[in-house]
Protein backbone atom coordinates (compact mmCIF):
# COMPACT_ATOMS: atom_id res chain seq x y z
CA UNK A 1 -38.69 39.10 -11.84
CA UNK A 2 -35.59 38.52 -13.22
CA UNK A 3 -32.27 39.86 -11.76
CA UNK A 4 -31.34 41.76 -14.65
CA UNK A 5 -35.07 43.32 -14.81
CA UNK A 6 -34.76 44.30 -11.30
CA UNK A 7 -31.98 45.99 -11.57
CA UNK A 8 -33.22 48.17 -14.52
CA UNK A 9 -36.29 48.49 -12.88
CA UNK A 10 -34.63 49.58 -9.26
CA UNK A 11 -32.49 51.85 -11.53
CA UNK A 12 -35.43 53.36 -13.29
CA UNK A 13 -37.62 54.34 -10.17
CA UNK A 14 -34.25 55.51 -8.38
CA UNK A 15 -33.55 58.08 -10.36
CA UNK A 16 -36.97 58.99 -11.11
CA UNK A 17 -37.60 59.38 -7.58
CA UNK A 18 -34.05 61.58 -7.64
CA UNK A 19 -34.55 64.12 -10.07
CA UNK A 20 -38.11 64.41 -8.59
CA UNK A 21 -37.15 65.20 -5.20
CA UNK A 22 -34.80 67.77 -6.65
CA UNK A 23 -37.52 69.76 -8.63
CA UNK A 24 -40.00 69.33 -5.62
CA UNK A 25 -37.74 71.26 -3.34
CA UNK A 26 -37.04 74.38 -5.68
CA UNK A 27 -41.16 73.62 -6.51
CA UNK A 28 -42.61 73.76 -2.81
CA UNK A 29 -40.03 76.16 -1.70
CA UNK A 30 -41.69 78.82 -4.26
CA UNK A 31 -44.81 77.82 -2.40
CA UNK A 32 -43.56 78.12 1.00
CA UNK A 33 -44.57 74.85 1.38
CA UNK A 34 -41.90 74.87 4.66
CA UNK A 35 -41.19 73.27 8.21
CA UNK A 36 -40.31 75.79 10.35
CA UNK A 37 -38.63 74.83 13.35
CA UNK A 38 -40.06 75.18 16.65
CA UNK A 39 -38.54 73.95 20.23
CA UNK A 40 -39.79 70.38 19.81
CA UNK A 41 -37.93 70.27 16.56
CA UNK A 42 -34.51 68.67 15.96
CA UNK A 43 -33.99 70.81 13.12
CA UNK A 44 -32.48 74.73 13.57
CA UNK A 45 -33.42 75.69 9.65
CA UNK A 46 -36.51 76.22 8.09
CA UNK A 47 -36.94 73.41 5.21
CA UNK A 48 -39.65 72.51 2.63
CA UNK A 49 -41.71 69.42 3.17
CA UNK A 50 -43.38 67.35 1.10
CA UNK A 51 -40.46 65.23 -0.79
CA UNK A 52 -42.41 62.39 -0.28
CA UNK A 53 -44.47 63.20 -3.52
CA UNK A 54 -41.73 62.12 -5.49
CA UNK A 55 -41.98 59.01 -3.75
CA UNK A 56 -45.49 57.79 -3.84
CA UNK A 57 -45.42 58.48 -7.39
CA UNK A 58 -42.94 56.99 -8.53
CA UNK A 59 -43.45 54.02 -6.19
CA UNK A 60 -47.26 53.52 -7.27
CA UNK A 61 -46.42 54.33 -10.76
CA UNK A 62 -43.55 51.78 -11.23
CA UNK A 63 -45.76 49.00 -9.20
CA UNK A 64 -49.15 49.22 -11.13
CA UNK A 65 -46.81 49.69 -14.23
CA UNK A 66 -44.89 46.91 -13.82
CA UNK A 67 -48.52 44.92 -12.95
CA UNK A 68 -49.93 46.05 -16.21
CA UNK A 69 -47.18 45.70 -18.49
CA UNK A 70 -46.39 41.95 -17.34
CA UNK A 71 -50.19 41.26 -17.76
CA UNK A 72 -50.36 40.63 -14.04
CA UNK A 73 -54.13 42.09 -12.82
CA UNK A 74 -53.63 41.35 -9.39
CA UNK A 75 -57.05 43.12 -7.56
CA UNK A 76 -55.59 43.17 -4.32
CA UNK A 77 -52.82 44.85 -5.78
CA UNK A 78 -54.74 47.89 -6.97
CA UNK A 79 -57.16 48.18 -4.06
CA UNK A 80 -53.91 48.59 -1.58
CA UNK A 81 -52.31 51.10 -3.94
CA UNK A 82 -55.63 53.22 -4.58
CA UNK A 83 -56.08 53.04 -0.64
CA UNK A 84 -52.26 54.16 -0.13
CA UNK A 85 -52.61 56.87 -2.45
CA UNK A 86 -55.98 58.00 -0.75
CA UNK A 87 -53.98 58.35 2.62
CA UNK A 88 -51.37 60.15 0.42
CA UNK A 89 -53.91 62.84 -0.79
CA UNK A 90 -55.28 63.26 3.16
CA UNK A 91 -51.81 63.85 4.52
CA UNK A 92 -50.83 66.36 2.09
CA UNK A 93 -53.66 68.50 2.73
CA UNK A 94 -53.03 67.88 6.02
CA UNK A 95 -49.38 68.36 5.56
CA UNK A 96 -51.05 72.42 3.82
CA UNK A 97 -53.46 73.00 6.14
CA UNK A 98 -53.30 70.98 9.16
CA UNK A 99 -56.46 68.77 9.57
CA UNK A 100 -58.11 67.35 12.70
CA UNK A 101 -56.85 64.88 14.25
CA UNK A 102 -60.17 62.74 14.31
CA UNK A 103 -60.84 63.13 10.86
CA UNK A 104 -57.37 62.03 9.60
CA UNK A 105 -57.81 59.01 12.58
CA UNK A 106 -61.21 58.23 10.82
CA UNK A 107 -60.50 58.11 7.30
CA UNK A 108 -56.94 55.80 8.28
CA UNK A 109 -59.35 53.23 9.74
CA UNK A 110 -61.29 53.10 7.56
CA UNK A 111 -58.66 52.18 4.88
CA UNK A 112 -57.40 49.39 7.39
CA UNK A 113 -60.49 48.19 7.62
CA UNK A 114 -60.55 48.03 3.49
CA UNK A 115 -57.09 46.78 3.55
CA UNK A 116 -58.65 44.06 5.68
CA UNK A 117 -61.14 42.45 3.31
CA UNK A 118 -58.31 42.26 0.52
CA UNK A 119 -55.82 41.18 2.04
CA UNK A 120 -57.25 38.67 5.06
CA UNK A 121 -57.63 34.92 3.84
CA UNK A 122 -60.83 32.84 4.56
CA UNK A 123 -58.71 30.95 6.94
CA UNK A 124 -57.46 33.88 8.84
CA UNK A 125 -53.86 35.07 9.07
CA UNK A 126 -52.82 32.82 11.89
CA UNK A 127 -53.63 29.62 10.68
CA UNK A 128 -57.01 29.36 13.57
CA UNK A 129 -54.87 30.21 16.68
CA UNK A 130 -56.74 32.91 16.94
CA UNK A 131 -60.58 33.16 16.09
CA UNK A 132 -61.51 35.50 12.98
CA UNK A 133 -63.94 37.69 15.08
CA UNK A 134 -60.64 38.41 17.69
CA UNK A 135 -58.32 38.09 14.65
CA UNK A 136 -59.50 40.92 12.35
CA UNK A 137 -59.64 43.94 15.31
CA UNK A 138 -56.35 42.97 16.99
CA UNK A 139 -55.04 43.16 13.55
CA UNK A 140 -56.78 46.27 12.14
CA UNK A 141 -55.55 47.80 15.61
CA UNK A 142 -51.84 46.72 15.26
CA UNK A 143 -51.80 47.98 11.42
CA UNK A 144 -53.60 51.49 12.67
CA UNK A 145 -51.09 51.72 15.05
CA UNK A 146 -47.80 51.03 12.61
CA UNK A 147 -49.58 53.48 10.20
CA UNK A 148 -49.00 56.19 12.57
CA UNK A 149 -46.39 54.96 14.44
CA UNK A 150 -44.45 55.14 11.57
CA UNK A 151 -45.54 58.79 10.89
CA UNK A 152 -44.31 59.75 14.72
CA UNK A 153 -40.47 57.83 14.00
CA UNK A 154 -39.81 60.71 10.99
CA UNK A 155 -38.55 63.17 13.44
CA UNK A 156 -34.34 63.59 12.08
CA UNK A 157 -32.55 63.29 8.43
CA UNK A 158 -32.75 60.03 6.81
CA UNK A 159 -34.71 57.64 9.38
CA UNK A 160 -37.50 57.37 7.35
CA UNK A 161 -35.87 55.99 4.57
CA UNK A 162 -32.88 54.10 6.27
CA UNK A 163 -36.16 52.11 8.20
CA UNK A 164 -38.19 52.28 5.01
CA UNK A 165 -34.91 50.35 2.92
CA UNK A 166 -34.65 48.18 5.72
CA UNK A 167 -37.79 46.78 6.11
CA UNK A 168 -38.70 46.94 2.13
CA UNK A 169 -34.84 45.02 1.52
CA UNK A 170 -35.98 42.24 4.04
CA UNK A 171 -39.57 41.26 2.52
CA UNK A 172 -37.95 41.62 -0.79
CA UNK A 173 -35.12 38.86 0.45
CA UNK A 174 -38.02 36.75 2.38
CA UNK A 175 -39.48 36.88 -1.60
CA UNK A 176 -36.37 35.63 -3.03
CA UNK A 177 -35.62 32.58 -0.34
CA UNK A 178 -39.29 31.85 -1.79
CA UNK A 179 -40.60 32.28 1.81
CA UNK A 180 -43.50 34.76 1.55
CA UNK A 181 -46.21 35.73 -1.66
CA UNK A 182 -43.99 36.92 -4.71
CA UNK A 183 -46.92 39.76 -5.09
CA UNK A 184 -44.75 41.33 -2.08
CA UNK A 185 -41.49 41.23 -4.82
CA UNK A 186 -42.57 44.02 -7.11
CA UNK A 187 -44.18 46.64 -4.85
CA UNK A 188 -40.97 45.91 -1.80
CA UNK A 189 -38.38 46.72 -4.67
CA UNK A 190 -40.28 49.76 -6.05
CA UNK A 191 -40.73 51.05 -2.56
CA UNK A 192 -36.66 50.75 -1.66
CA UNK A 193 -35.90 52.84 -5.29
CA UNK A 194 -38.39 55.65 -4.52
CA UNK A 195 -36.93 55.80 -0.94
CA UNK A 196 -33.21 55.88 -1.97
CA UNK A 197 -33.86 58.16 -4.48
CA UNK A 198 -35.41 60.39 -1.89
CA UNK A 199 -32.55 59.51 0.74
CA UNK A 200 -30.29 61.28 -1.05
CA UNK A 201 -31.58 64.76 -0.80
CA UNK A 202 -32.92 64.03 3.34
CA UNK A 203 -29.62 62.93 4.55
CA UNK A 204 -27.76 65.02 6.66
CA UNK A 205 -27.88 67.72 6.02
CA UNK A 206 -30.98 67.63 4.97
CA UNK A 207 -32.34 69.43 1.46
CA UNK A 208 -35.95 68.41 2.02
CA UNK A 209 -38.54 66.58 4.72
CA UNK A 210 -40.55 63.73 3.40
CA UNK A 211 -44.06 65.16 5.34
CA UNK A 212 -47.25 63.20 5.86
CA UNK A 213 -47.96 62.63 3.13
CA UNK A 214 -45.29 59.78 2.58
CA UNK A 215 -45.21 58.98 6.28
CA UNK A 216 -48.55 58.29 6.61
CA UNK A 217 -49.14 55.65 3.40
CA UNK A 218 -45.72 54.07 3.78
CA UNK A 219 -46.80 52.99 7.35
CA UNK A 220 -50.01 51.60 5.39
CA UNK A 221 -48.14 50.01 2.69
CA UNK A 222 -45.53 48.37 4.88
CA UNK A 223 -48.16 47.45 7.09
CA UNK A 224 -49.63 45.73 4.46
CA UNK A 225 -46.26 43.75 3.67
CA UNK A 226 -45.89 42.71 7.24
CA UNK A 227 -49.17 41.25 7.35
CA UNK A 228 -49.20 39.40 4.15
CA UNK A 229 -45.75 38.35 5.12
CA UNK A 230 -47.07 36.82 8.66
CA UNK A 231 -49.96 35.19 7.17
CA UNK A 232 -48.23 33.72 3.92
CA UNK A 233 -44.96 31.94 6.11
CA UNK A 234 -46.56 28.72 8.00
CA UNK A 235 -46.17 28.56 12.21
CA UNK A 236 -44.75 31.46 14.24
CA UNK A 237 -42.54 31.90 11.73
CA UNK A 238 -44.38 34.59 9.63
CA UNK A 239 -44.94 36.88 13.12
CA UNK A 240 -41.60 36.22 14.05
CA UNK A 241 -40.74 37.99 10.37
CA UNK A 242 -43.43 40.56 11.21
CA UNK A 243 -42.58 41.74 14.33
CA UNK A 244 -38.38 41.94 13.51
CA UNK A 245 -38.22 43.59 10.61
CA UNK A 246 -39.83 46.84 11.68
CA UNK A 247 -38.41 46.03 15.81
CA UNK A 248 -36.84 49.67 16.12
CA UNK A 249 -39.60 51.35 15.07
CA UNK A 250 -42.20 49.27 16.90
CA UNK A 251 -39.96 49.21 20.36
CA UNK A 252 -39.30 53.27 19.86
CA UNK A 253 -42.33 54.22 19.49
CA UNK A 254 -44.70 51.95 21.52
CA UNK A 255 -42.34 52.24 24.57
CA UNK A 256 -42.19 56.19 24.88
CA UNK A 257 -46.37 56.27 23.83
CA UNK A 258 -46.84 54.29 26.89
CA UNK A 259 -43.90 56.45 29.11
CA UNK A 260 -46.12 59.51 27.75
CA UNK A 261 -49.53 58.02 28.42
CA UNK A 262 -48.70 56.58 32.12
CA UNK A 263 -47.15 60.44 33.09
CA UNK A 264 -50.69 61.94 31.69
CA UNK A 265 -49.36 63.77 28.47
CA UNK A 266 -50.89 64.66 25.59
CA UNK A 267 -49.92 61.77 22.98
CA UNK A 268 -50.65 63.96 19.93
CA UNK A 269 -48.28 67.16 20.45
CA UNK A 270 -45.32 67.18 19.11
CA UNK A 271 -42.18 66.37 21.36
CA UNK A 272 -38.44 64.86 21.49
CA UNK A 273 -38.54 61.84 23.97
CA UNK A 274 -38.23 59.28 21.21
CA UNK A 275 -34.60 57.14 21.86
CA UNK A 276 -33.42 58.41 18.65
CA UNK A 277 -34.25 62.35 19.20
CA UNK A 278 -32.33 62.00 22.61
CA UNK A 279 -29.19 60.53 20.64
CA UNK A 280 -29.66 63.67 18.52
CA UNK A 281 -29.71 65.87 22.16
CA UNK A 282 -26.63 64.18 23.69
CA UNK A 283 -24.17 64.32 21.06
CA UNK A 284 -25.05 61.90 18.21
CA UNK A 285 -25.81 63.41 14.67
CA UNK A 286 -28.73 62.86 12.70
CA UNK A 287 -26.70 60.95 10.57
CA UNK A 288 -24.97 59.38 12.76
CA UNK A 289 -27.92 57.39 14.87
CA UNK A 290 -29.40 56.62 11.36
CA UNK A 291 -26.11 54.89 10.76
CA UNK A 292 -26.41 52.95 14.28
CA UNK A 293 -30.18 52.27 13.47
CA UNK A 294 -29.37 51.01 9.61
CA UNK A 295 -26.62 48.66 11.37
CA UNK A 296 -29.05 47.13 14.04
CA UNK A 297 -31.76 46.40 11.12
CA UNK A 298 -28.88 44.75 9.12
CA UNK A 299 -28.70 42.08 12.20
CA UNK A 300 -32.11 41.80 11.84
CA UNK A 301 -32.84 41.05 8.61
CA UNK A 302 -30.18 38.66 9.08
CA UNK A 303 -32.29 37.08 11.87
CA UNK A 304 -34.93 37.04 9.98
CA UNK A 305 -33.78 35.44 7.24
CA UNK A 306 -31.73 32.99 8.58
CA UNK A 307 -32.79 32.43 11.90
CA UNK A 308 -36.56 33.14 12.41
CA UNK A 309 -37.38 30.07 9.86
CA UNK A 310 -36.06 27.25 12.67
CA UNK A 311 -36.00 29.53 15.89
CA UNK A 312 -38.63 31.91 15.60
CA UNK A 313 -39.13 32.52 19.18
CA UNK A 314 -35.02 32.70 20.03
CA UNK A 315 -34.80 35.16 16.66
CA UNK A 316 -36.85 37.23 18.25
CA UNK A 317 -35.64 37.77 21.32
CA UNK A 318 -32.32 38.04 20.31
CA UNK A 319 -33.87 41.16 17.94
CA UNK A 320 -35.39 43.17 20.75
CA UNK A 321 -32.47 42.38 23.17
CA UNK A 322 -30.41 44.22 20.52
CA UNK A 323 -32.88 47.02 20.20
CA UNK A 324 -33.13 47.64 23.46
CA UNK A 325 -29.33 47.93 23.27
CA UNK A 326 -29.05 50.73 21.08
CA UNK A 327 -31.91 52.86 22.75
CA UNK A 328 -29.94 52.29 26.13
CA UNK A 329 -27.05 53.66 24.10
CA UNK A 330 -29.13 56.83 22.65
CA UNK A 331 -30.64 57.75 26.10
CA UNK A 332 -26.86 57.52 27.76
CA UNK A 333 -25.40 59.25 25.16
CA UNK A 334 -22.10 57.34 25.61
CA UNK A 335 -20.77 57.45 22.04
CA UNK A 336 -20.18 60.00 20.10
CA UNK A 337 -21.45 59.87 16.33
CA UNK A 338 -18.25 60.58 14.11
CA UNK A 339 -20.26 61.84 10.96
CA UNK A 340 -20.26 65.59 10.51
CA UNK A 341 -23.14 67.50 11.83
């Protein structure tokens, strides 16, 4: 893609995605499509959810448009957006009517496991270290596991899309250093414009939630990139890519599942122990930790482009040291977000 087309294009799905956020929240609040706060929230006011309809459209639409305009009938292409906009349709009933837990568990795996057979090479996606038959369940399991980890993180204004920016801006710079597949280029930069067109009306204070059902298939979709982008870089260098770009999200929410699993709790109700809920409880706005957060992934997109290529093991560490930095900050509480609540 050519700069100037990916501006125009960027340009187009951003304020596609903007106007369309805007009519879905006078839309679903006619509906009473609405979150209403309860004492695990870390929201006070009742709000409708479901902005991220705005963005799955727009994001699919300007993708498979862009595929089928340039001539470009890429199958793996269409088989992860028909499977992302499955897990779309699930999670908005869901997000209506609340569905069990088992059933929405079932019908994820199931799409990993079709995500799988597009998108795993006869080789494998780490180059034989590990054998296919141990390679393909650790890394259904790991994708499963970012689908909904990434549908836990949405919990305050503007995360999901300051995390969603991040990660989609670093695959689309790995693209451009010519380091991972360009079929990554088009769907990264769509994804970023639907999300910042959304991020306007979910930053603090929020107009609108994003819901489930954009929660739930960005996890898939970005799950998708990180894999491709591990298998298509040569070495540790592709994990080392993988595992950085998303390293808030991962360390967040793996680390206070386990805390919650080794004191006996239920995993699936709602509650506010993630680092960035307790910045929220001692004295950080919502807008304020994003800001933190959207700094930290700016170091490591940095690390992963310009670092992870030579010293993927030192990259790495250097990432999660940092990350482990800020959540030490959000649990003490120590400094004082300076953006208006």
């Amino acid at each position: 893609m050519q700069p100037l087309s990916a501006i125009i294009f960027f340009s187009v799905l951003f304020v596609a995605a903007l106007i369309g956020t805007r009519l879905l929240i006078s839309l679903l609040t006619r509906r009473s499509v609405i979150d209403v706060p309860n004492e695990r929230s870390s929201h006070d006011v009742p709000k409708p959810r479901g902005g991220g309809i705005a963005v799955i459209a727009v994001m699919l639409t300007g993708w498979i448009g862009w595929l089928v305009l340039a001539g470009n009938i890429d199958g793996t292409a269409f088989a992860i957006a028909g499977l992302t906009l499955i897990l779309a349709a699930l999670s908005f009933i869901d997000d209506l009517r609340n569905l069990p837990a088992r059933l929405r568990l079932i019908v994820q795996a199931l799409c990993v496991a079709a995500g799988l057979w597009f998108t795993v090479p006869g080789n494998g996606l780490t180059d034989g270290l590990l054998p296919l038959w141990l390679e393909l369940p650790v890394a259904g399991f790991a994708w499963l596991w970012f689908v909904n980890l990434f549908n836990f993180m949405d919990g305050i204004d503007g995360i999901t899309g300051v995390e969603t920016v991040s990660i989609g801006g670093g695959v689309f710079g790995l693209v451009m250093l010519g380091g991972v597949s360009a079929a990554l280029e088009v769907p990264a930069l769509a994804m970023v414009a639907a999300i910042s067109g959304f991020l306007v009306w979910n930053w603090q204070p929020s107009r609108i939630f994003i819901g489930d059902v954009a929660s739930i298939p960005l996890g898939f979709l970005i799950g998708w990139m990180l894999l491709e982008t591990a298998g298509s870089m040569s070495g540790l260098t592709g994990w080392a890519a993988a595992v950085l770009l998303p390293a808030y999200y991962l360390f967040d929410a793996t680390f206070t599942l386990a805390k919650r699993l080794i004191r006996r709790e239920n995993v699936f109700e709602a509650h506010r122990q993630h680092f960035y809920q307790q910045a929220t409880q001692r004295g950080f706005s919502h807008a304020g930790a994003c800001l933190l957060i959207a700094v930290l992934n700016a170091f490591l997109i940095l690390l992963t482009l310009f670092a992870a290529t030579d010293y993927p093991i030192p990259a790495v560490i250097a990432g999660y040291a940092a990350v482990i930095g800020l959540c030490l900050m959000f649990r003490r509480g120590r400094i004082k977000a300076q953006v208006a609540a």
